[in-house]
N, C-alpha and C. Protein backbone atom coordinates (compact mmCIF):
# COMPACT_ATOMS: atom_id res chain seq x y z
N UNK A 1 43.35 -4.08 -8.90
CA UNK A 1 41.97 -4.14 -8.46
C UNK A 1 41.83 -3.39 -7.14
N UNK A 2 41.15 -2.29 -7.09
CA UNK A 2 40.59 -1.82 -5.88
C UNK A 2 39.72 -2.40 -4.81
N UNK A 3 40.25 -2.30 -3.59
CA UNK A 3 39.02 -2.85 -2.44
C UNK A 3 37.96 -2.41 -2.82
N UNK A 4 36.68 -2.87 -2.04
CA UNK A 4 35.38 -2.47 -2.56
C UNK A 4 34.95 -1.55 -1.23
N UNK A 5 34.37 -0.71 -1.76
CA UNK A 5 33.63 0.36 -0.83
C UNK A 5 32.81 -0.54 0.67
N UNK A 6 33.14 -0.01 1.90
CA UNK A 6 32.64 -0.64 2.71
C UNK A 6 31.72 0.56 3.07
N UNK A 7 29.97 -0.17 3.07
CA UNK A 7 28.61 0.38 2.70
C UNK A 7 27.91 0.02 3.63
N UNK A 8 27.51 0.62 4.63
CA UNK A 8 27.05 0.68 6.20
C UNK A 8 25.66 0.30 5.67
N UNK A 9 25.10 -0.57 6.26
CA UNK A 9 23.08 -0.67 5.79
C UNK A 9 22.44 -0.50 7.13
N UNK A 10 21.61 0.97 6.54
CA UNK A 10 21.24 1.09 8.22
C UNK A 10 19.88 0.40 8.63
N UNK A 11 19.41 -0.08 9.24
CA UNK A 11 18.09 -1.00 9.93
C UNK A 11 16.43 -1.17 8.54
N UNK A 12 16.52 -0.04 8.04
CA UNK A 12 15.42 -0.17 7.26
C UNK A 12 15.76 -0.39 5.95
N UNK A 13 17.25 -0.46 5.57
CA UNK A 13 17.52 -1.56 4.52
C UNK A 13 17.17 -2.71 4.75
N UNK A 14 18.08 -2.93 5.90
CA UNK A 14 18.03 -4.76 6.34
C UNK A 14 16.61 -5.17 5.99
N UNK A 15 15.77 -4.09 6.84
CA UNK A 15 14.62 -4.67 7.28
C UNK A 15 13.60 -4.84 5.50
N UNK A 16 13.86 -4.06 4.99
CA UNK A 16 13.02 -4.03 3.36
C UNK A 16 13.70 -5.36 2.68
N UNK A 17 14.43 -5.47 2.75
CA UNK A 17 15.20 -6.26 1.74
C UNK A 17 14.79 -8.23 2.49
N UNK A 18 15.05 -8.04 3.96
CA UNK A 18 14.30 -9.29 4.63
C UNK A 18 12.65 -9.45 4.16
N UNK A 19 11.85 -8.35 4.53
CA UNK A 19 10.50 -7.98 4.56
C UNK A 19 10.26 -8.83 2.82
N UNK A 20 10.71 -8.08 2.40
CA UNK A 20 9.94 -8.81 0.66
C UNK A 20 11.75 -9.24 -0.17
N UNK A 21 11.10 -10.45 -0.33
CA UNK A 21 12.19 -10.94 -1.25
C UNK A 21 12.63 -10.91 -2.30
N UNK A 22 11.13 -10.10 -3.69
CA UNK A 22 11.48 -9.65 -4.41
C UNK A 22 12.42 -8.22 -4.26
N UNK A 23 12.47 -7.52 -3.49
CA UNK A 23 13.06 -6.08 -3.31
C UNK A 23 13.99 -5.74 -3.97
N UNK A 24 13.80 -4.72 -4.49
CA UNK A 24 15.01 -4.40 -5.95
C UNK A 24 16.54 -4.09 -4.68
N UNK A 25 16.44 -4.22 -3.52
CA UNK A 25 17.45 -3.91 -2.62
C UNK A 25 18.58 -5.05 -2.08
N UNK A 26 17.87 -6.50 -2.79
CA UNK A 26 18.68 -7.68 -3.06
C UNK A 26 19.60 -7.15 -3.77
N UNK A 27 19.68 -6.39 -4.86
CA UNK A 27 20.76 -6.30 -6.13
C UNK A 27 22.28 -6.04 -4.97
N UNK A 28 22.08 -5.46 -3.62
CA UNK A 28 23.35 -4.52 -3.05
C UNK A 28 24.08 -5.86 -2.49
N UNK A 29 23.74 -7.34 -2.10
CA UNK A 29 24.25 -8.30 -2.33
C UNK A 29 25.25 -8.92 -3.21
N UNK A 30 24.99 -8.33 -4.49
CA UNK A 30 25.71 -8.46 -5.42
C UNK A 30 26.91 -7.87 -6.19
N UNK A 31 26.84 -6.39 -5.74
CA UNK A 31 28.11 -5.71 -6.12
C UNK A 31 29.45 -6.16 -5.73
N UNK A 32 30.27 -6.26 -6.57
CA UNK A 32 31.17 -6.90 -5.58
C UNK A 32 32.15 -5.51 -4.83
N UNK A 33 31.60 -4.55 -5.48
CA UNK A 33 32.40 -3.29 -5.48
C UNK A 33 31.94 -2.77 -3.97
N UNK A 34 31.25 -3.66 -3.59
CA UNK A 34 30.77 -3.17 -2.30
C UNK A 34 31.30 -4.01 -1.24
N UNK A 35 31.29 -3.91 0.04
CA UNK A 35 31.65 -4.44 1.00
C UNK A 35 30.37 -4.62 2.40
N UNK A 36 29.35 -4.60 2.25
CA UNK A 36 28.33 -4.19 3.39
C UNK A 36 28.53 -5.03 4.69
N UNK A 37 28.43 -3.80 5.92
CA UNK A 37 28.73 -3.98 6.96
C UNK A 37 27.24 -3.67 7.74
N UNK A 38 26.71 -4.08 8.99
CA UNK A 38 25.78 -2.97 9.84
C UNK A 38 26.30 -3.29 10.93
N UNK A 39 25.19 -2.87 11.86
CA UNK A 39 25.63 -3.60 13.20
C UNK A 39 24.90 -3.86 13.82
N UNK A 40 24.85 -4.13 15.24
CA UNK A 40 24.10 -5.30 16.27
C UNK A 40 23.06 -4.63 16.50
N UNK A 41 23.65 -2.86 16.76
CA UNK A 41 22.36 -1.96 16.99
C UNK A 41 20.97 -2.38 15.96
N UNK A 42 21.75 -2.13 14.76
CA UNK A 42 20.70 -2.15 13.57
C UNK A 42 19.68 -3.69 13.52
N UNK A 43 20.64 -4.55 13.56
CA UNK A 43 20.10 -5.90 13.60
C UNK A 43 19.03 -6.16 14.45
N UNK A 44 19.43 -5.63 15.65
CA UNK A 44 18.58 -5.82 16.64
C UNK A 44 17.27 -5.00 16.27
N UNK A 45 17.46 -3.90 15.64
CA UNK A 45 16.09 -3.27 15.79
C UNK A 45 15.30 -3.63 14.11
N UNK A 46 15.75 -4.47 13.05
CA UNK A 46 15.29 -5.15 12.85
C UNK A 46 14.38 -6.41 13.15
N UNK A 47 15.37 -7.14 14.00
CA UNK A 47 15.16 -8.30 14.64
C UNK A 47 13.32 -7.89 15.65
N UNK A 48 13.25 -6.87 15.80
CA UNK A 48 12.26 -6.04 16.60
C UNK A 48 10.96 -6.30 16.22
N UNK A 49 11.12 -5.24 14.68
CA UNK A 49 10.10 -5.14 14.17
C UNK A 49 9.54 -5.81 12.53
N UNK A 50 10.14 -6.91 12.65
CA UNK A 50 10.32 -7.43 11.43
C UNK A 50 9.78 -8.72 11.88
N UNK A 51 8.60 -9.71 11.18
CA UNK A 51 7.90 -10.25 11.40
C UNK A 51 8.88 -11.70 11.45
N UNK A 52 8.21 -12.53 12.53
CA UNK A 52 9.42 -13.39 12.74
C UNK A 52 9.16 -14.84 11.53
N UNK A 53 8.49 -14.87 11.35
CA UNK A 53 8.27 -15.76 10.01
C UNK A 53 9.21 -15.41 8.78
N UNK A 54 9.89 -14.02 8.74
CA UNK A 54 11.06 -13.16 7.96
C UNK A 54 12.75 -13.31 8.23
N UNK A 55 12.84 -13.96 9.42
CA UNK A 55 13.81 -13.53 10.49
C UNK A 55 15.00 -14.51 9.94
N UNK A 56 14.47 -15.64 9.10
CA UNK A 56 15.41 -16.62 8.19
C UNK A 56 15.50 -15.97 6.81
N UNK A 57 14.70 -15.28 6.53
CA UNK A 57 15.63 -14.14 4.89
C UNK A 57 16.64 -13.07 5.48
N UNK A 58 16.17 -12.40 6.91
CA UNK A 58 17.40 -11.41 7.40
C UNK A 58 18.74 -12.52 7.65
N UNK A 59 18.28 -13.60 8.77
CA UNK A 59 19.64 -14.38 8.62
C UNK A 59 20.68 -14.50 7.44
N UNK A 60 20.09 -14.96 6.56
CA UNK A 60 20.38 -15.20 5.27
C UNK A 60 21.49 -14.14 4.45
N UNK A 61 20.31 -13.35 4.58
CA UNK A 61 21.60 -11.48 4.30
C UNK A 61 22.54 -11.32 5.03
N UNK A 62 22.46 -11.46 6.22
CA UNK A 62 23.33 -11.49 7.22
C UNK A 62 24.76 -11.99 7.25
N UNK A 63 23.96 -13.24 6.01
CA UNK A 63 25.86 -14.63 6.56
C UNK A 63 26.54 -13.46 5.47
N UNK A 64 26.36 -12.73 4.77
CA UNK A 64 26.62 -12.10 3.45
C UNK A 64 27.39 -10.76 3.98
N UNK A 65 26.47 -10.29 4.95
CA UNK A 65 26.96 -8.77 5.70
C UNK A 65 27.89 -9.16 7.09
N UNK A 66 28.93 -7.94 7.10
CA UNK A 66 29.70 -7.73 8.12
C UNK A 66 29.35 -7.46 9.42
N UNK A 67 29.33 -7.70 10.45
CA UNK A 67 28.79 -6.90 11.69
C UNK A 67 29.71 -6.35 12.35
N UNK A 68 29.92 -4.64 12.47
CA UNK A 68 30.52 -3.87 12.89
C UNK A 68 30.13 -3.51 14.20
N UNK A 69 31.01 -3.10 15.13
CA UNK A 69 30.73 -2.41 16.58
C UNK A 69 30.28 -1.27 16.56
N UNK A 70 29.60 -0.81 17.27
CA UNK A 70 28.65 0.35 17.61
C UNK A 70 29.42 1.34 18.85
N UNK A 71 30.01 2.12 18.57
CA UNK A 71 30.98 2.86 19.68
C UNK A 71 29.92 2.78 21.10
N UNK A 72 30.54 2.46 22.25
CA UNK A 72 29.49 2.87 23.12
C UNK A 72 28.83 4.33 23.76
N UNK A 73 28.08 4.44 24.59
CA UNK A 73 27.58 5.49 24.15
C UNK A 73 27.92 6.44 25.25
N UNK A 74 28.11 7.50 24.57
CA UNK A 74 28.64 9.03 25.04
C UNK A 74 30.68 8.72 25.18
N UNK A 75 30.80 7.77 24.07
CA UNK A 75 32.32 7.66 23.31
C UNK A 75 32.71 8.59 22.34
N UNK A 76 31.36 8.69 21.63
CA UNK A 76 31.75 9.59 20.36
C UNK A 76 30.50 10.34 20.16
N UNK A 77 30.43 11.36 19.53
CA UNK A 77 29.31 12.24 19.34
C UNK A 77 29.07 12.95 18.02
N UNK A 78 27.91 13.14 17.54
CA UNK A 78 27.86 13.98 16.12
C UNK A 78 28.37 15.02 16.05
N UNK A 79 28.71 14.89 14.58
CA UNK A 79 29.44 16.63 14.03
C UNK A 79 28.09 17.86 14.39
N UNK A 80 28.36 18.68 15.36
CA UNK A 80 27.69 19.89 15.10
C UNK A 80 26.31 19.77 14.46
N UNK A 81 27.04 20.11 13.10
CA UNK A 81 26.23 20.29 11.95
C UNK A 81 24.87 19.04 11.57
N UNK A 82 24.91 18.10 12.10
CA UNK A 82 24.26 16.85 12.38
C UNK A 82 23.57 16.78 13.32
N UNK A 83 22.04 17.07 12.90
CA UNK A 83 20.92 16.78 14.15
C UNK A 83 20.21 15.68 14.12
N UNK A 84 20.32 14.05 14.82
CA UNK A 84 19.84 12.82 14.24
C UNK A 84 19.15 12.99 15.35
N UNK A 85 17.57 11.92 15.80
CA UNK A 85 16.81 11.50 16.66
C UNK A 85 17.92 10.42 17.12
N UNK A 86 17.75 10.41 18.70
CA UNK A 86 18.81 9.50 19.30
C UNK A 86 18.91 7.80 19.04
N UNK A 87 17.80 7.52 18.70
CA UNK A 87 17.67 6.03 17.92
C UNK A 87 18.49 5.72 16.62
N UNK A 88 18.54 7.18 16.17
CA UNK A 88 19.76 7.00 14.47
C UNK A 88 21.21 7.57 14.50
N UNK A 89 21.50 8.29 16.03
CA UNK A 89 23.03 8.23 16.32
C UNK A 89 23.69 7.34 16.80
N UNK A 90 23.35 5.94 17.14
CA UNK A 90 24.22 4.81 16.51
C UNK A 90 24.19 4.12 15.41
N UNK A 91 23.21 4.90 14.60
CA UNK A 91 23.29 4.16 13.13
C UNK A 91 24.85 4.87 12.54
N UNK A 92 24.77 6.52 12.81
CA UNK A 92 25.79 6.77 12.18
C UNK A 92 26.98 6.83 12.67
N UNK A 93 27.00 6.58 13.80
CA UNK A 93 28.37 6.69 14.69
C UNK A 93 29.11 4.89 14.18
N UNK A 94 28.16 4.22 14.26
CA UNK A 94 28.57 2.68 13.75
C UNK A 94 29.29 2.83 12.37
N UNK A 95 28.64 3.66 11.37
CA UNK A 95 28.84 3.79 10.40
C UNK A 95 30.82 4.43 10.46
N UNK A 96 30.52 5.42 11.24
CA UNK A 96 31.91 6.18 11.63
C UNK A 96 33.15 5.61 11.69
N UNK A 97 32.74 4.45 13.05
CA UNK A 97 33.45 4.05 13.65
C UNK A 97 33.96 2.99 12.63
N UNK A 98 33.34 2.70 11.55
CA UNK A 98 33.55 1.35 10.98
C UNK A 98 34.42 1.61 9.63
N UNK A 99 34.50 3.26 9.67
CA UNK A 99 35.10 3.88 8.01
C UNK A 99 34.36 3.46 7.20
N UNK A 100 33.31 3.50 6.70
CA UNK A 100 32.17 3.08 6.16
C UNK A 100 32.12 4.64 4.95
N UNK A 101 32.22 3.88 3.84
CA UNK A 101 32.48 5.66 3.07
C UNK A 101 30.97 5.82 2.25
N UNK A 102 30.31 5.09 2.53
CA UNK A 102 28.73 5.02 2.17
C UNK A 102 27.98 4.40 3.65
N UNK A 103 27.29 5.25 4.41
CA UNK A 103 26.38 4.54 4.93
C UNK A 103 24.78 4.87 3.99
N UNK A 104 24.06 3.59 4.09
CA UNK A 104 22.87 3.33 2.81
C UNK A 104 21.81 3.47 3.67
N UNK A 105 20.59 4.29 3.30
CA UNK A 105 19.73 4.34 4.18
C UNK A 105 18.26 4.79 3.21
N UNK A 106 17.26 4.75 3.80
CA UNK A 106 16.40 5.02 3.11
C UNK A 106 15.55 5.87 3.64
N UNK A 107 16.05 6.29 5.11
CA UNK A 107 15.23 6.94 5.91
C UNK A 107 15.43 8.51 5.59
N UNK A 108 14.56 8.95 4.96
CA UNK A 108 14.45 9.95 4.22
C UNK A 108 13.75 11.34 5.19
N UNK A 109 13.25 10.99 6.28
CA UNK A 109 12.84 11.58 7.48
C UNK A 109 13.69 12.43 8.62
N UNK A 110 14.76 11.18 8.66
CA UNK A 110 15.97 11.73 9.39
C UNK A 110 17.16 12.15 8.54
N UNK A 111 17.59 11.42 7.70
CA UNK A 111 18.74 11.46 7.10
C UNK A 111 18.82 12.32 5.71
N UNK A 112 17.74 12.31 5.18
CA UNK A 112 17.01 12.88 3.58
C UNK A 112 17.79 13.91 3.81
N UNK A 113 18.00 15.18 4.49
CA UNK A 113 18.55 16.51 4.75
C UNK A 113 20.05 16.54 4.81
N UNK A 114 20.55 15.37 4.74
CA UNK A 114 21.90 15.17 4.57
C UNK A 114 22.73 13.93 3.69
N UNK A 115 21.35 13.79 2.92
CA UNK A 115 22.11 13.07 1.51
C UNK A 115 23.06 13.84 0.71
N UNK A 116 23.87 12.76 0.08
CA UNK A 116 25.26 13.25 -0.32
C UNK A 116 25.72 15.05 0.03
N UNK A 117 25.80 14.69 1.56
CA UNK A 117 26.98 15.15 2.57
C UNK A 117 27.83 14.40 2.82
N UNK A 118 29.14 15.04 3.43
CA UNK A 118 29.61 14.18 3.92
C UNK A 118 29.94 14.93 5.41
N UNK A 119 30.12 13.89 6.47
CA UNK A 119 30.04 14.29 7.98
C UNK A 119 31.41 13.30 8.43
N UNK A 120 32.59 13.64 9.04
CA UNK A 120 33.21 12.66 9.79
C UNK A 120 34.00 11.98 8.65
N UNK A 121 33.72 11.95 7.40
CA UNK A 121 34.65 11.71 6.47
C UNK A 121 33.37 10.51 5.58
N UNK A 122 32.29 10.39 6.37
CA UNK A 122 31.04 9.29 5.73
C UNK A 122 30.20 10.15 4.66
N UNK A 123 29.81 9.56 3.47
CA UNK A 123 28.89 9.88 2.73
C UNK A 123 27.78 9.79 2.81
N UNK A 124 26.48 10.18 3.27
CA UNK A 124 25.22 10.04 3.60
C UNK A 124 24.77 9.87 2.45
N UNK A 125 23.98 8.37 1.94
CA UNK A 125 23.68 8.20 0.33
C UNK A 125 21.83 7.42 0.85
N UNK A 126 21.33 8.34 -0.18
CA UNK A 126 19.76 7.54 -0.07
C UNK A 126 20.28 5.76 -0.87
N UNK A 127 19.84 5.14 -0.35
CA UNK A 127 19.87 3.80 -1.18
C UNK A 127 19.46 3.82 -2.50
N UNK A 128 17.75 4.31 -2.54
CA UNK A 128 17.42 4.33 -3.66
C UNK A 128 18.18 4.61 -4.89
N UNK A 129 18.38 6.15 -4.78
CA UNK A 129 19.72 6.66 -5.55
C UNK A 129 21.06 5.78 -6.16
N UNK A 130 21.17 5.42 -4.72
CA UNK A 130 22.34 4.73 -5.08
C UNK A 130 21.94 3.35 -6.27
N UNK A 131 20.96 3.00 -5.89
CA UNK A 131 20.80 2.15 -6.81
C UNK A 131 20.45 2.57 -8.36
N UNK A 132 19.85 3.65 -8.81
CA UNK A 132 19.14 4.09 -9.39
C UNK A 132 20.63 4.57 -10.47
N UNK A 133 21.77 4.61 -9.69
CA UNK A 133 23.24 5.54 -10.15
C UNK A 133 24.05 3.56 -10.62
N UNK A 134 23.32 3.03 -9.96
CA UNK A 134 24.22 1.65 -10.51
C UNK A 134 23.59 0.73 -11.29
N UNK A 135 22.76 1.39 -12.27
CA UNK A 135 21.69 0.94 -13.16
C UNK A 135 20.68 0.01 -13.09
C-alpha cells in the first residue's frame, strides 16, 4: 500500500468547503489516497473572511487536515519562473516547504497560469479538475 499524496489546500478551498456544506469539495475529506495539509497562513485568512457563524464547519475540516509551517519570510523565495501576488507566496512556499506534491487551489486568477506545472518539485492542480479526474 502506498502513502497517500500529501495535498496542500490553499485558503479558498478551506474557505468554500466551510462556506456551504453541501460543496462537492467535502468529497477531498474522503480520499484516503490523500493526505491534506494547509497552514496557519491559510487558516488565518480564512478565519478572516469567512463568516463567523461558519467558523465551527472550518473547525470541523480542520480536526481532519494537517497544519503545516509556513517558512518565514524572506527564508525561501519563488522559482523565477513564478510570479504570485505576495498574499499567495506563502500559500506556495507552505506548500514547498511541506513536500506537498499537489497543492489544491481554485484560485484561477493567480495560480490558473500555472496549473499542472510543476515549480520546486510541487504540482500546481486546479481543485476542480482534480476532482472532476477522481470522478
Amino acid at each position: 500500500m502506498t502513502a497517500p499524496d500529501p495535498a496542500f489546500l490553499d485558503s479558498n478551498v478551506l474557505y468554500s468547503a466551510a462556506y456551504r456544506p453541501t460543496s462537492v469539495l467535502h468529497r477531498l475529506w474522503t480520499f484516503s489516497d490523500l493526505r491534506l495539509l494547509t497552514s496557519r497562513y491559510a487558516i488565518a485568512e480564512v478565519e478572516r473572511s469567512l463568516d463567523p457563524a461558519r467558523h465551527s464547519a472550518l473547525w470541523s475540516l480542520l480536526d481532519a487536515t494537517i497544519e503545516v509551517e509556513t517558512p518565514p519570510p524572506g527564508t525561501q523565495s519563488l522559482p523565477p519562473q513564478l510570479i504570485l501576488p505576495p498574499k499567495d507566496e506563502p500559500i506556495f512556499l507552505a506548500a514547498v516547504a511541506a513536500r506537498a506534491s499537489l497543492p489544491l487551489t481554485g484560485d484561477r486568477r493567480h495560480f490558473g497560469p500555472y496549473f499542472a506545472q510543476r515549480h520546486n518539485g510541487v504540482l500546481i492542480v486546479d481543485v476542480a479538475a482534480s476532482l472532476r479526474d477522481r470522478g
